[in-house]
PDB file of N, CA and C in Angstrom:
ATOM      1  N   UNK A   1     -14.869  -6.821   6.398  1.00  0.00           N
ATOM      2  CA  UNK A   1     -15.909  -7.653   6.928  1.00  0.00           C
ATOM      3  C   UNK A   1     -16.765  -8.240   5.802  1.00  0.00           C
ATOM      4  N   UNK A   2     -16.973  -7.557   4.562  1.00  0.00           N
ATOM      5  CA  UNK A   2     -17.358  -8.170   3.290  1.00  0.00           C
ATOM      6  C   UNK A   2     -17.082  -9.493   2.958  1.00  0.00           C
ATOM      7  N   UNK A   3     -16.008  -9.340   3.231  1.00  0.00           N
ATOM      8  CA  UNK A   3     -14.931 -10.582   2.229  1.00  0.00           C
ATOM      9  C   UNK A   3     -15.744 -11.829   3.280  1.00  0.00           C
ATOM     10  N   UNK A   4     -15.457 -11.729   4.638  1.00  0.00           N
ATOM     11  CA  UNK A   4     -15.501 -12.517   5.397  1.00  0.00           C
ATOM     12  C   UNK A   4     -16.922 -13.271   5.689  1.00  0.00           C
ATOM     13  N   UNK A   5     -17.162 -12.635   5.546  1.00  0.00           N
ATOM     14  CA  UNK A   5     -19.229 -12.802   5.273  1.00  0.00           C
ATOM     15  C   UNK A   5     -19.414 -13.640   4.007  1.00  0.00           C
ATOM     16  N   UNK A   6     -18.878 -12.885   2.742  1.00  0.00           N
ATOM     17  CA  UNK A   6     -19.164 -13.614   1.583  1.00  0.00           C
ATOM     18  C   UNK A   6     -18.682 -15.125   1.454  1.00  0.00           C
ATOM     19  N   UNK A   7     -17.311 -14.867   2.055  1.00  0.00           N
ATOM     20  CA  UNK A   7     -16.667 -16.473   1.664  1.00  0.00           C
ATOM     21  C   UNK A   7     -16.541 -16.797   3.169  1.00  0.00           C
ATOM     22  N   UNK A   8     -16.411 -17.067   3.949  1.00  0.00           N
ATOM     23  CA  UNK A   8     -16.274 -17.714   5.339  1.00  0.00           C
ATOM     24  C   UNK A   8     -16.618 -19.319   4.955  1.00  0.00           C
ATOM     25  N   UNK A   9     -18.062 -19.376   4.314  1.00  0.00           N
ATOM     26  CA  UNK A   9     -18.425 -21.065   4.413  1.00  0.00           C
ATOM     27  C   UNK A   9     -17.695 -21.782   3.130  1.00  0.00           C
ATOM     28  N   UNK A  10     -16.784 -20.851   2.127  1.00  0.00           N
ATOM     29  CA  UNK A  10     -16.012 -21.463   1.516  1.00  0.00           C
ATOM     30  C   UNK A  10     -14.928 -21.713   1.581  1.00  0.00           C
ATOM     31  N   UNK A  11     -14.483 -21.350   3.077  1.00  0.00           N
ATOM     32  CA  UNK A  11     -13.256 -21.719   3.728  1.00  0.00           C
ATOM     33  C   UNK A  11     -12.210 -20.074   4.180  1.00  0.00           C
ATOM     34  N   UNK A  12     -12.752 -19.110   3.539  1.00  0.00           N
ATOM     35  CA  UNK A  12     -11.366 -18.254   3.822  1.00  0.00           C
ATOM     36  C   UNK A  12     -11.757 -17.909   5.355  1.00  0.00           C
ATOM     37  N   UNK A  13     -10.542 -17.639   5.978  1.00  0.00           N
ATOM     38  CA  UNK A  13     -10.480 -17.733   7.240  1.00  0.00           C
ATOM     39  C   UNK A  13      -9.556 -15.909   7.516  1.00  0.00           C
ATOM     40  N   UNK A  14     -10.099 -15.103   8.119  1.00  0.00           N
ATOM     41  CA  UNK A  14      -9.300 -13.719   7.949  1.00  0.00           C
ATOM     42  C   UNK A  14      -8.697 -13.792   9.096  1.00  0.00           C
ATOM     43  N   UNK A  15      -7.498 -13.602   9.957  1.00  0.00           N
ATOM     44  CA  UNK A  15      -7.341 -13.269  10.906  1.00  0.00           C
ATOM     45  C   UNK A  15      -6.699 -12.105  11.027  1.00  0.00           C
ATOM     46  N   UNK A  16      -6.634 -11.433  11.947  1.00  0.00           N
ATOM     47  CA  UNK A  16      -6.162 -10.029  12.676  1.00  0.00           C
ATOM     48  C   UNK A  16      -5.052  -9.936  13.719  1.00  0.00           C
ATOM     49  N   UNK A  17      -4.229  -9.464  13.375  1.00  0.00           N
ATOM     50  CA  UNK A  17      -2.943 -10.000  14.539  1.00  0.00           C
ATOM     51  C   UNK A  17      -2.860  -8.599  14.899  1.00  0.00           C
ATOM     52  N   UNK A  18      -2.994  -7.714  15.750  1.00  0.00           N
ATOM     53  CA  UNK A  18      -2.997  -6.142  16.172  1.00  0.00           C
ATOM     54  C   UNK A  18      -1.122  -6.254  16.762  1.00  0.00           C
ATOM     55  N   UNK A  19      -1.041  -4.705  16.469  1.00  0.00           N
ATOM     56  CA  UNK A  19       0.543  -4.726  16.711  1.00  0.00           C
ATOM     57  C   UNK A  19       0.666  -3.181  16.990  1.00  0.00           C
ATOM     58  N   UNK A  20       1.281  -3.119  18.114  1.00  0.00           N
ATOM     59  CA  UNK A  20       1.260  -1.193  18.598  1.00  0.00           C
ATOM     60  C   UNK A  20       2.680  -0.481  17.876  1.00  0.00           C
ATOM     61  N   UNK A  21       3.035  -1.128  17.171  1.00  0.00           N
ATOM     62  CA  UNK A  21       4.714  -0.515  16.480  1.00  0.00           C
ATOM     63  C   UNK A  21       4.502   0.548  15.904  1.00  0.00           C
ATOM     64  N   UNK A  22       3.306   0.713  15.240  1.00  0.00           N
ATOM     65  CA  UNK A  22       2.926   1.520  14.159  1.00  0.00           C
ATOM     66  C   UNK A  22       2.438   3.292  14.900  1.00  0.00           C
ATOM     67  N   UNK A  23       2.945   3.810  15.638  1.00  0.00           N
ATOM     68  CA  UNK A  23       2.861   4.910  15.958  1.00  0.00           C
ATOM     69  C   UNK A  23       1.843   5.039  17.271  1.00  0.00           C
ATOM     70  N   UNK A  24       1.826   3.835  17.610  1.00  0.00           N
ATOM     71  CA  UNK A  24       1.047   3.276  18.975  1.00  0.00           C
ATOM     72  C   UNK A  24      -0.700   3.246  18.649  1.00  0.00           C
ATOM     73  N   UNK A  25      -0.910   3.174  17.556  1.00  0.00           N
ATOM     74  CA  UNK A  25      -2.676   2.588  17.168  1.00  0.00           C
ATOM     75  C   UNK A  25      -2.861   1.575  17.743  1.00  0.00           C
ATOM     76  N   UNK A  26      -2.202   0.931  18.519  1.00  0.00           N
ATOM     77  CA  UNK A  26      -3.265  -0.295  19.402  1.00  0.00           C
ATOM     78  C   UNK A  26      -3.292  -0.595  20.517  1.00  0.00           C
ATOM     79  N   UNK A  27      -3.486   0.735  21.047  1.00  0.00           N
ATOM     80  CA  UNK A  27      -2.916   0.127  22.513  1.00  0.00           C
ATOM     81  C   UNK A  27      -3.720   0.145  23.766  1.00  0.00           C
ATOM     82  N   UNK A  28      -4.533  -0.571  22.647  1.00  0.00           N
ATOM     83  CA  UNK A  28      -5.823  -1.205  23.891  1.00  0.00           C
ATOM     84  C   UNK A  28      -5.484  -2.523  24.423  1.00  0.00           C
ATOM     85  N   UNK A  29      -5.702  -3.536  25.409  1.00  0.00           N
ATOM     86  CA  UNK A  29      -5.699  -4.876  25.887  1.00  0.00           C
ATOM     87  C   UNK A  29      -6.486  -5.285  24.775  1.00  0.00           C
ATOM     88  N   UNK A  30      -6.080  -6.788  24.629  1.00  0.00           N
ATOM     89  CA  UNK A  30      -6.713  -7.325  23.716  1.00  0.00           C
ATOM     90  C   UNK A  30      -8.407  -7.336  23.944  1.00  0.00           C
ATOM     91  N   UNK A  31      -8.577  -7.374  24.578  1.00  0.00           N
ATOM     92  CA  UNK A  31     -10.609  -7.372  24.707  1.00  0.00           C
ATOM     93  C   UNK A  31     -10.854  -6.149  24.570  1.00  0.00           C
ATOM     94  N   UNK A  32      -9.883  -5.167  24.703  1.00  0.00           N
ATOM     95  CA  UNK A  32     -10.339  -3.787  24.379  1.00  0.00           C
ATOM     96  C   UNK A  32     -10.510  -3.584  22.313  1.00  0.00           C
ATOM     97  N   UNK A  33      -9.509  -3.966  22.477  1.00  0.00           N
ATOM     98  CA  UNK A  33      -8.878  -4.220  20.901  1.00  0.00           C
ATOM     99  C   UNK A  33     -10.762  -4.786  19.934  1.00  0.00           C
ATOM    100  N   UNK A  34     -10.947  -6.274  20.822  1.00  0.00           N
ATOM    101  CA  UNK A  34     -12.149  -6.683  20.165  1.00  0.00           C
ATOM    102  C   UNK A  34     -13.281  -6.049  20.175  1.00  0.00           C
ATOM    103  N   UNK A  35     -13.357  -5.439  21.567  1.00  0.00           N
ATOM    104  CA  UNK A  35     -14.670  -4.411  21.770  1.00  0.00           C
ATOM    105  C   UNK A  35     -14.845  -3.202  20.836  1.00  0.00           C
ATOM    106  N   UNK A  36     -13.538  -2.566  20.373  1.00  0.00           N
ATOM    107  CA  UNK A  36     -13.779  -1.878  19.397  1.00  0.00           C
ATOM    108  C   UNK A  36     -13.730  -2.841  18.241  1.00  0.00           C
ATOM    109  N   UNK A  37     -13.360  -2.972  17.858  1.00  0.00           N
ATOM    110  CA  UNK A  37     -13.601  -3.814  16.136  1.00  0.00           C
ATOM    111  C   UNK A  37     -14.929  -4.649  16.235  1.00  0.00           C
ATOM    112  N   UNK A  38     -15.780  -5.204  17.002  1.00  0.00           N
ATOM    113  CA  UNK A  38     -16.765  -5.493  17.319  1.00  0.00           C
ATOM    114  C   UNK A  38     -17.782  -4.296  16.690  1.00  0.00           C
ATOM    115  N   UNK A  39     -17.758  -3.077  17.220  1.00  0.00           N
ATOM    116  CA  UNK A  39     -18.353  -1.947  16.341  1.00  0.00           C
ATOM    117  C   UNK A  39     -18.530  -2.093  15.454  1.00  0.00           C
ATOM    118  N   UNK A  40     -17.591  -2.669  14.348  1.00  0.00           N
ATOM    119  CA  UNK A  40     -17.439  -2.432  12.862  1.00  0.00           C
ATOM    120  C   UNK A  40     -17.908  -3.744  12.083  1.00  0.00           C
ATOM    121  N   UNK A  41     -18.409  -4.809  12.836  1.00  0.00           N
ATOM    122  CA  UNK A  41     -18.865  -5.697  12.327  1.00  0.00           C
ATOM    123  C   UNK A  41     -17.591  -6.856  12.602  1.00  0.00           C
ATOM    124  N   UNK A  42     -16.603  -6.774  12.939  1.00  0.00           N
ATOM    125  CA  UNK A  42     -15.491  -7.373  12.618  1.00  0.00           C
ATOM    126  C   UNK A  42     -15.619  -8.726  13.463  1.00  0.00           C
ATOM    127  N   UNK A  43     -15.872 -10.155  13.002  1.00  0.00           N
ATOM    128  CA  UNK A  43     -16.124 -11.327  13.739  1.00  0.00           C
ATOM    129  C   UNK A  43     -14.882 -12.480  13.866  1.00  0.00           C
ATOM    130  N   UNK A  44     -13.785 -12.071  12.812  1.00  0.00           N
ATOM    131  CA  UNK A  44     -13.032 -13.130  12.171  1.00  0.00           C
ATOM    132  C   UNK A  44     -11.871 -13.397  14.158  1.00  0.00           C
ATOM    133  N   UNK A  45     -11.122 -14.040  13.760  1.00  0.00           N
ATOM    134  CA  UNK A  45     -10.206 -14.440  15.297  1.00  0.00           C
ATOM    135  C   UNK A  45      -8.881 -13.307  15.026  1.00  0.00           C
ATOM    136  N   UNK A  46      -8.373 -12.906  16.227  1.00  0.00           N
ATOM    137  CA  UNK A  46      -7.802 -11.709  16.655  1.00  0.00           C
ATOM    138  C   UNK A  46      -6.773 -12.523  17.485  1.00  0.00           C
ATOM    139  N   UNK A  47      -5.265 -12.203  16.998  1.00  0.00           N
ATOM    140  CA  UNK A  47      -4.361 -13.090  17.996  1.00  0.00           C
ATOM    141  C   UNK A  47      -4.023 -11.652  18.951  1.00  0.00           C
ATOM    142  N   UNK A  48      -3.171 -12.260  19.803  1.00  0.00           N
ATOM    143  CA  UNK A  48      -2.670 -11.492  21.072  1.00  0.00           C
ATOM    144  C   UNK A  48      -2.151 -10.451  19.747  1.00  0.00           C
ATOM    145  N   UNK A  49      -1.157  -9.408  20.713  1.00  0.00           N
ATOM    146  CA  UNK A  49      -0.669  -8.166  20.004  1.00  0.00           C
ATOM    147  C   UNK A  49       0.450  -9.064  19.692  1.00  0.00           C
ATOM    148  N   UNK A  50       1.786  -9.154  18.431  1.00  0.00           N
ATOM    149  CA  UNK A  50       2.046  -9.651  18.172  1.00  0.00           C
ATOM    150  C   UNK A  50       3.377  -8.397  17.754  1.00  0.00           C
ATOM    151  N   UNK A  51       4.995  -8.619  17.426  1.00  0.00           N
ATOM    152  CA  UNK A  51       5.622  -8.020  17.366  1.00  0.00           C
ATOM    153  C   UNK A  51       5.728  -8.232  15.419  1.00  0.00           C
ATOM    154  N   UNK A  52       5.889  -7.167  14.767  1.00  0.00           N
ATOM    155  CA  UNK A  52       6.287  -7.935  13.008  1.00  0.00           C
ATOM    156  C   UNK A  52       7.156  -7.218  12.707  1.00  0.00           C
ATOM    157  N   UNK A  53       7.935  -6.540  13.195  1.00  0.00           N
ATOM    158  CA  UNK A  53       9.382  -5.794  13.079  1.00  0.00           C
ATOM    159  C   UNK A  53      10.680  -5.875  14.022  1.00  0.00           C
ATOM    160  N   UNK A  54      11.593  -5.959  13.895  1.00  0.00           N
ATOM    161  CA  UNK A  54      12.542  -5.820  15.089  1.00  0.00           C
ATOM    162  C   UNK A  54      13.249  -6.961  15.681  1.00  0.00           C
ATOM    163  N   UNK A  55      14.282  -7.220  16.412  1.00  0.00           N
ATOM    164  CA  UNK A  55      14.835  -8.355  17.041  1.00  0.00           C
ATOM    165  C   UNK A  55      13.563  -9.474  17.798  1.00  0.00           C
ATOM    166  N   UNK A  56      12.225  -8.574  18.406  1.00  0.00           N
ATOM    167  CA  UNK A  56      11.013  -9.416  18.667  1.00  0.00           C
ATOM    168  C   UNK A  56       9.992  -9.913  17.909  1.00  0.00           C
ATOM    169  N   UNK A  57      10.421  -9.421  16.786  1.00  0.00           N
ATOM    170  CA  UNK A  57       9.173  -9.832  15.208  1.00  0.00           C
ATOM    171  C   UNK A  57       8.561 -11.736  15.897  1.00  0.00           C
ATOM    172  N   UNK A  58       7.259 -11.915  15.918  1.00  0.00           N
ATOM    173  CA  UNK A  58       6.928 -12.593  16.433  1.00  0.00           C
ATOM    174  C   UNK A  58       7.175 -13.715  14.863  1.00  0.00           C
ATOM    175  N   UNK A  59       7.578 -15.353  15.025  1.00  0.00           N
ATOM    176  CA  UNK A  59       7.940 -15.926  13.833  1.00  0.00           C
ATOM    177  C   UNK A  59       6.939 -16.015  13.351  1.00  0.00           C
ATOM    178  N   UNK A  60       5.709 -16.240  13.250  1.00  0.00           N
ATOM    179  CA  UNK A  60       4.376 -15.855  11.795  1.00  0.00           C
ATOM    180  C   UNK A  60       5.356 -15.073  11.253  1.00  0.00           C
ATOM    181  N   UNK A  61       5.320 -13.957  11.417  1.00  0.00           N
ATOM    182  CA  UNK A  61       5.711 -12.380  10.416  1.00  0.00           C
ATOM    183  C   UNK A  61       7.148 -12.470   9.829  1.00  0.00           C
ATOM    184  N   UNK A  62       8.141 -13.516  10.780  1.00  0.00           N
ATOM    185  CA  UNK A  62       8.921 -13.238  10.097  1.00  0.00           C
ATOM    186  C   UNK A  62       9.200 -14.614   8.788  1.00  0.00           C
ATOM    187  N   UNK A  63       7.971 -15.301   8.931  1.00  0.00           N
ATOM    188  CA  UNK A  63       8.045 -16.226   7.981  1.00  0.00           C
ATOM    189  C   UNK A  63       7.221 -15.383   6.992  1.00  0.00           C
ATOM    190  N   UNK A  64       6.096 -15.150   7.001  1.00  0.00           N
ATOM    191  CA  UNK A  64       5.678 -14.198   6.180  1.00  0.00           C
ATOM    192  C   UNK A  64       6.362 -13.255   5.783  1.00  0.00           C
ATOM    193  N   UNK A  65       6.954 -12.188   5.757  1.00  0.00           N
ATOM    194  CA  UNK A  65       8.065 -11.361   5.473  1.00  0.00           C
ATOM    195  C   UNK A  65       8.798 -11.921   4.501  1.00  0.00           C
ATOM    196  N   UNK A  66       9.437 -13.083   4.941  1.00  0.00           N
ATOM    197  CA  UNK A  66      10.686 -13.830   4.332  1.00  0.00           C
ATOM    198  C   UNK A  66       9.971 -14.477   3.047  1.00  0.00           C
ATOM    199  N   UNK A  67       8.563 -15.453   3.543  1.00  0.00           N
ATOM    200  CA  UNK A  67       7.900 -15.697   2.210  1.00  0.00           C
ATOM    201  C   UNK A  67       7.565 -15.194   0.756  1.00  0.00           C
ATOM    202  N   UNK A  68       6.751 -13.398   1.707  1.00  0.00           N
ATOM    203  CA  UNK A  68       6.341 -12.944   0.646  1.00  0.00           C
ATOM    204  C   UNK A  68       7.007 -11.653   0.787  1.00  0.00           C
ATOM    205  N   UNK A  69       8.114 -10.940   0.259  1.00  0.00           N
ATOM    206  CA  UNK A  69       8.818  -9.722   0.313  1.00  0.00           C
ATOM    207  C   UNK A  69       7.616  -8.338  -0.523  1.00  0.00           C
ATOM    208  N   UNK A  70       8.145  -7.295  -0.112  1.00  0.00           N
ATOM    209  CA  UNK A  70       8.031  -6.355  -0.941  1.00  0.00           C
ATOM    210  C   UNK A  70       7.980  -6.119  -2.110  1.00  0.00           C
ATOM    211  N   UNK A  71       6.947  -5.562  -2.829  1.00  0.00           N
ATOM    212  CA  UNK A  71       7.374  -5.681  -4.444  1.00  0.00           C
ATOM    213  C   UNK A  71       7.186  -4.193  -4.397  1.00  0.00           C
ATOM    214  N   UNK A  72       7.719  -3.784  -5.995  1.00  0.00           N
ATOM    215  CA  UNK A  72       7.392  -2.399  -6.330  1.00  0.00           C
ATOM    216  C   UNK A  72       8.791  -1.616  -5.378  1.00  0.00           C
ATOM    217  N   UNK A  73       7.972  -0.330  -5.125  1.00  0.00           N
ATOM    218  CA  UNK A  73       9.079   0.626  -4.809  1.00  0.00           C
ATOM    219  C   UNK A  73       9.196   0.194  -3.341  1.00  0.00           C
ATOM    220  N   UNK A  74       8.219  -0.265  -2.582  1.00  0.00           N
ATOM    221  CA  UNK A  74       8.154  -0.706  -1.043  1.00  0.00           C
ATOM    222  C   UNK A  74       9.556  -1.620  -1.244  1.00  0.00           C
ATOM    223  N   UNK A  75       9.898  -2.047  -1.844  1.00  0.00           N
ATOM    224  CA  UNK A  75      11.065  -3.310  -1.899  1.00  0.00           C
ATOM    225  C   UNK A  75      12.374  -2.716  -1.206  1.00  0.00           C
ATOM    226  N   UNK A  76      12.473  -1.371  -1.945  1.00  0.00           N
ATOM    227  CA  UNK A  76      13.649  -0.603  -1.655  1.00  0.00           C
ATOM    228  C   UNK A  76      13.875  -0.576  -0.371  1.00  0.00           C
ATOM    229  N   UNK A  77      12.848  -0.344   0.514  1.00  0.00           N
ATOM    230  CA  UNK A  77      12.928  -0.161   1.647  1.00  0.00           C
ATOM    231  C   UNK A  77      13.033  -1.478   2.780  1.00  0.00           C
ATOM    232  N   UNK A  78      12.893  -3.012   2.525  1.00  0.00           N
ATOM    233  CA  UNK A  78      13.509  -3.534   2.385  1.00  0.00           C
ATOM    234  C   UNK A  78      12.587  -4.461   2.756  1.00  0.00           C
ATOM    235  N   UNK A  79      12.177  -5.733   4.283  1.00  0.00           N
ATOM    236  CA  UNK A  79      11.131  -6.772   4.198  1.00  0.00           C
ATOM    237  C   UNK A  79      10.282  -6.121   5.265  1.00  0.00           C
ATOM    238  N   UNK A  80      10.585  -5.433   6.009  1.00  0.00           N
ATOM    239  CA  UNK A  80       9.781  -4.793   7.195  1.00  0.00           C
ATOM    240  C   UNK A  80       8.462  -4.470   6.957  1.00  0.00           C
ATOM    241  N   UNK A  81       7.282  -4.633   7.938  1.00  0.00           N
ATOM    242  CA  UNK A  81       6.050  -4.283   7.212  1.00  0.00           C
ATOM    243  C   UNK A  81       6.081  -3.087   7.623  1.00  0.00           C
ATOM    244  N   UNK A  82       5.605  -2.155   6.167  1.00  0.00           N
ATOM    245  CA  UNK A  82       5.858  -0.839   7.021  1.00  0.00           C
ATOM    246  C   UNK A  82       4.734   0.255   7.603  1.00  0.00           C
ATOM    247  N   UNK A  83       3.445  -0.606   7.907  1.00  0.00           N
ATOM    248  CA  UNK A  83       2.641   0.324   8.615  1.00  0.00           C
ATOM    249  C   UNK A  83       1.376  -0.672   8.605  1.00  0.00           C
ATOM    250  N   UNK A  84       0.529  -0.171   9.598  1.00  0.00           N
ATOM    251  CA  UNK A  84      -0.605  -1.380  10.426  1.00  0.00           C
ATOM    252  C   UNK A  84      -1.434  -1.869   8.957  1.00  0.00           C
ATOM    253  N   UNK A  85      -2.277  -2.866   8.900  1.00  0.00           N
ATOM    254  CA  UNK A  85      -2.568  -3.298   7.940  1.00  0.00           C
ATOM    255  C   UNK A  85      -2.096  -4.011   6.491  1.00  0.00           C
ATOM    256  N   UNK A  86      -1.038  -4.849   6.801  1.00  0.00           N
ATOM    257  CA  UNK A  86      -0.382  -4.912   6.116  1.00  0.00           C
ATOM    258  C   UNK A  86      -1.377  -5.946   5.697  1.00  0.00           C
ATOM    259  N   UNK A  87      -1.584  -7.011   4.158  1.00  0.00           N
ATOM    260  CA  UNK A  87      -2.269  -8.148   4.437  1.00  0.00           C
ATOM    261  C   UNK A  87      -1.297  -9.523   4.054  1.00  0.00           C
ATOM    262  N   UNK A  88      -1.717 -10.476   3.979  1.00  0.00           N
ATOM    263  CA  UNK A  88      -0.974 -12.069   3.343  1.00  0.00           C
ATOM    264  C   UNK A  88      -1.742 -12.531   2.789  1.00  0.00           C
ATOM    265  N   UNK A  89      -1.845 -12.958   1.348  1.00  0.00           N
ATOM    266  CA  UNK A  89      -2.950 -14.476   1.443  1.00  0.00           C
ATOM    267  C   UNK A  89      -2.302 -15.631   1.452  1.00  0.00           C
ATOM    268  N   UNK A  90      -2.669 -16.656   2.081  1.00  0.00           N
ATOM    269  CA  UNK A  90      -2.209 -17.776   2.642  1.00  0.00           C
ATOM    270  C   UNK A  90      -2.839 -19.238   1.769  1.00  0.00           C
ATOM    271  N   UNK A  91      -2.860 -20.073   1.648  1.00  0.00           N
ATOM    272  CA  UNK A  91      -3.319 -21.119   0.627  1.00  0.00           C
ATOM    273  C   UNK A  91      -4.015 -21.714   1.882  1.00  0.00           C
ATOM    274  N   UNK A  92      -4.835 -22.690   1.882  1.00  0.00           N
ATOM    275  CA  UNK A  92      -4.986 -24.039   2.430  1.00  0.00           C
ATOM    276  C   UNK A  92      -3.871 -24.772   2.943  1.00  0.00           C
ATOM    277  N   UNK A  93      -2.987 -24.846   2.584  1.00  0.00           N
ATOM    278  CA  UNK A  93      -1.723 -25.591   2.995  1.00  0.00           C
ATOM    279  C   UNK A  93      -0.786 -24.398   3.661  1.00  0.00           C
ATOM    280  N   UNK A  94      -1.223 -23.520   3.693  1.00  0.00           N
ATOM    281  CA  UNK A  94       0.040 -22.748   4.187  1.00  0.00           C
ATOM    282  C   UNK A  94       1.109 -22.144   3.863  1.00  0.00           C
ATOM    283  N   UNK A  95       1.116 -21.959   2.459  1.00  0.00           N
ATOM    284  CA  UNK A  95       2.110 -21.466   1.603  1.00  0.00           C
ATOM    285  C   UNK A  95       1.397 -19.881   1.472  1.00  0.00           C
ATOM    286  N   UNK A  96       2.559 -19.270   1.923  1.00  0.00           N
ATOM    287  CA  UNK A  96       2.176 -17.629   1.545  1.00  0.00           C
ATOM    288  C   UNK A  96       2.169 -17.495  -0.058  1.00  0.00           C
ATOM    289  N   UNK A  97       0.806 -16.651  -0.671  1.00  0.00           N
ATOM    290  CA  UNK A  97       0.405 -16.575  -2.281  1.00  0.00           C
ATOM    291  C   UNK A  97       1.623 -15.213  -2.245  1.00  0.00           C
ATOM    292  N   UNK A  98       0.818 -14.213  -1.715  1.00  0.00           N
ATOM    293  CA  UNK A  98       0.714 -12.783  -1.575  1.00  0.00           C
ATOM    294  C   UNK A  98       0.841 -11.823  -0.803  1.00  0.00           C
ATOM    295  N   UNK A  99       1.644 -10.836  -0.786  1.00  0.00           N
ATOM    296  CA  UNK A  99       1.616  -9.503   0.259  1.00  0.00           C
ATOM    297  C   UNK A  99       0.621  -8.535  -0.265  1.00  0.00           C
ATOM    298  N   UNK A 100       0.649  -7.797   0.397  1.00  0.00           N
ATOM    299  CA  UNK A 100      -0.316  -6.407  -0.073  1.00  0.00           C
ATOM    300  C   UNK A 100      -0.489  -5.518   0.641  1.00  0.00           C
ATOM    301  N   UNK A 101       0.288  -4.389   0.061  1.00  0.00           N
ATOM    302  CA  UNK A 101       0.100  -3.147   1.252  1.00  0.00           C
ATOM    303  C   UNK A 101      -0.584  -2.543   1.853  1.00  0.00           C
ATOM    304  N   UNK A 102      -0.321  -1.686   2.779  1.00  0.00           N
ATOM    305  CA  UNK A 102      -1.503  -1.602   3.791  1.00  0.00           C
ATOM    306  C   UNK A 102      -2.407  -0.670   3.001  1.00  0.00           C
ATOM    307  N   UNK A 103      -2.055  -0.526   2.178  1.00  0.00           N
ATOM    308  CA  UNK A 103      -3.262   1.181   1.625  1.00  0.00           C
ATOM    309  C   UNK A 103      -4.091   0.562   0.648  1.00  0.00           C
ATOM    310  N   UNK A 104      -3.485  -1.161   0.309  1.00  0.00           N
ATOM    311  CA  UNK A 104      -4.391  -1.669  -0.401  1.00  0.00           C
ATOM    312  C   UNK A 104      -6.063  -2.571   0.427  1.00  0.00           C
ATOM    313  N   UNK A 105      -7.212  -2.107  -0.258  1.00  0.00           N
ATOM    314  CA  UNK A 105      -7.856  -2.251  -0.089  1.00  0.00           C
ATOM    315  C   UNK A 105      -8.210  -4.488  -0.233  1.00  0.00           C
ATOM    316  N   UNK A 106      -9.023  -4.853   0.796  1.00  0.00           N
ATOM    317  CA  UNK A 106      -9.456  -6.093   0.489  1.00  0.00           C
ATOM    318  C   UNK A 106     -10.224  -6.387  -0.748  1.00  0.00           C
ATOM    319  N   UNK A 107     -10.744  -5.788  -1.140  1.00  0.00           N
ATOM    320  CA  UNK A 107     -12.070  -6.083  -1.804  1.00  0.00           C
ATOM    321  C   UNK A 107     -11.150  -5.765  -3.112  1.00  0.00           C
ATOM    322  N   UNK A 108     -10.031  -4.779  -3.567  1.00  0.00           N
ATOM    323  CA  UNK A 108      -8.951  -4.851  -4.438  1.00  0.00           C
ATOM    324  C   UNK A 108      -8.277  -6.491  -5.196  1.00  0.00           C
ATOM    325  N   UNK A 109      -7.811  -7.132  -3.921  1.00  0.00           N
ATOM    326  CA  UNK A 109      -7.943  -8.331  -4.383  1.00  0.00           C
ATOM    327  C   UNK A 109      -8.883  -9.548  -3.884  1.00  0.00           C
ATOM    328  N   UNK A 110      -9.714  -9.120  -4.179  1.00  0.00           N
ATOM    329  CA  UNK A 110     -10.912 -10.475  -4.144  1.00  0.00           C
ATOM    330  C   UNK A 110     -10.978 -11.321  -5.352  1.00  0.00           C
ATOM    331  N   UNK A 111     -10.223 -11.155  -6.205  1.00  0.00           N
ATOM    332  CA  UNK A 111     -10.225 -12.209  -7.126  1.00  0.00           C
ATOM    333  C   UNK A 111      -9.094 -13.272  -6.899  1.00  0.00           C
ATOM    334  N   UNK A 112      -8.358 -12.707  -6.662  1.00  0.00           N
ATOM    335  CA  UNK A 112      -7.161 -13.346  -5.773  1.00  0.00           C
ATOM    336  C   UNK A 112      -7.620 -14.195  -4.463  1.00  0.00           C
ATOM    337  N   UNK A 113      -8.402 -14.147  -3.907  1.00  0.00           N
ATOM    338  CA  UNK A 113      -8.802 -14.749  -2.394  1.00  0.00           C
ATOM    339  C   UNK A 113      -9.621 -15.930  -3.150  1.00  0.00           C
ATOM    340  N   UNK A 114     -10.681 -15.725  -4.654  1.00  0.00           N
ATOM    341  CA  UNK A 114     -11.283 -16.653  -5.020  1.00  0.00           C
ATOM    342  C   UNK A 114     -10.620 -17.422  -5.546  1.00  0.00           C
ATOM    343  N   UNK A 115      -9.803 -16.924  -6.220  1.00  0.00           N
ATOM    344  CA  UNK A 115      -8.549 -18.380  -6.810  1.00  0.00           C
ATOM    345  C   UNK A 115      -8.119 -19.050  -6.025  1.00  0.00           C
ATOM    346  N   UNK A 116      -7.654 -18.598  -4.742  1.00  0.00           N
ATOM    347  CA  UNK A 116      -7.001 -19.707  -4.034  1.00  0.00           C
ATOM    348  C   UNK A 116      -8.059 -20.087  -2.931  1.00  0.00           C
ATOM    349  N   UNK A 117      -8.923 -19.810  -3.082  1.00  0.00           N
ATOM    350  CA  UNK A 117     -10.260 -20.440  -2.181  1.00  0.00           C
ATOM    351  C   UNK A 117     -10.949 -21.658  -3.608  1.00  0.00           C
ATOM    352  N   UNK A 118     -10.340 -22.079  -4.864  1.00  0.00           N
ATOM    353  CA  UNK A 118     -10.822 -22.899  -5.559  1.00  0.00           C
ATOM    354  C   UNK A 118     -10.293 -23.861  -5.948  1.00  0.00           C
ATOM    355  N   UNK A 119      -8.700 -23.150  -5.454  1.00  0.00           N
ATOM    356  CA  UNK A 119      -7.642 -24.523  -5.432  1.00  0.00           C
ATOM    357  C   UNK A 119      -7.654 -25.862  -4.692  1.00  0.00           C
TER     358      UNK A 119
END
């Protein structure tokens, strides 16, 4: 919610796509979904629950996926995201920059969000 506060009027735009694959963490209705993250300050837009693995991988994810693969040892395991929070950064135009795993923190790459918020 940092990030989103700080830069919002310089264009970065965060969105939240919730997905129950991940050991069933979301399996509230979507207004349930917002009512909790609402708690936490969380204001940015929230799509429906969305599939990012599997024969139903919704196409965002699997263009993302395909865009930006795995790096590091996650690679081995192959394009699948492999647990909730995964992130993307996305350009202005729509070109995927970046993946970043879920254990990575936002505020980790915030220098990264300012570069391509200056492009």
């Amino acid at each position: 919610m940092v990030l989103d506060k700080k830069y919002r009027a310089k264009g970065l735009v965060i969105q939240a796509s919730p997905c129950d694959q991940f050991g069933g963490q979301e399996p509230g209705t979507p207004s349930e979904i917002k009512a909790f993250v609402a708690k936490y300050g969380a204001t940015f837009p929230f799509t429906e629950k969305l599939s990012v693995n599997g024969a139903a991988t919704h196409p965002l994810f699997a263009h993302l996926k395909a865009s930006a693969p795995e790096s590091g040892l996650l690679a081995l395991a192959g394009t699948d995201i492999k647990w909730n929070f995964a992130k993307f950064l996305i350009d202005k135009n729509g070109k995927t920059i970046k993946r970043y795993a879920p254990t990575e923190s936002p505020l980790s790459f915030e220098n990264d969000i300012v570069a391509a918020l200056n492009k």
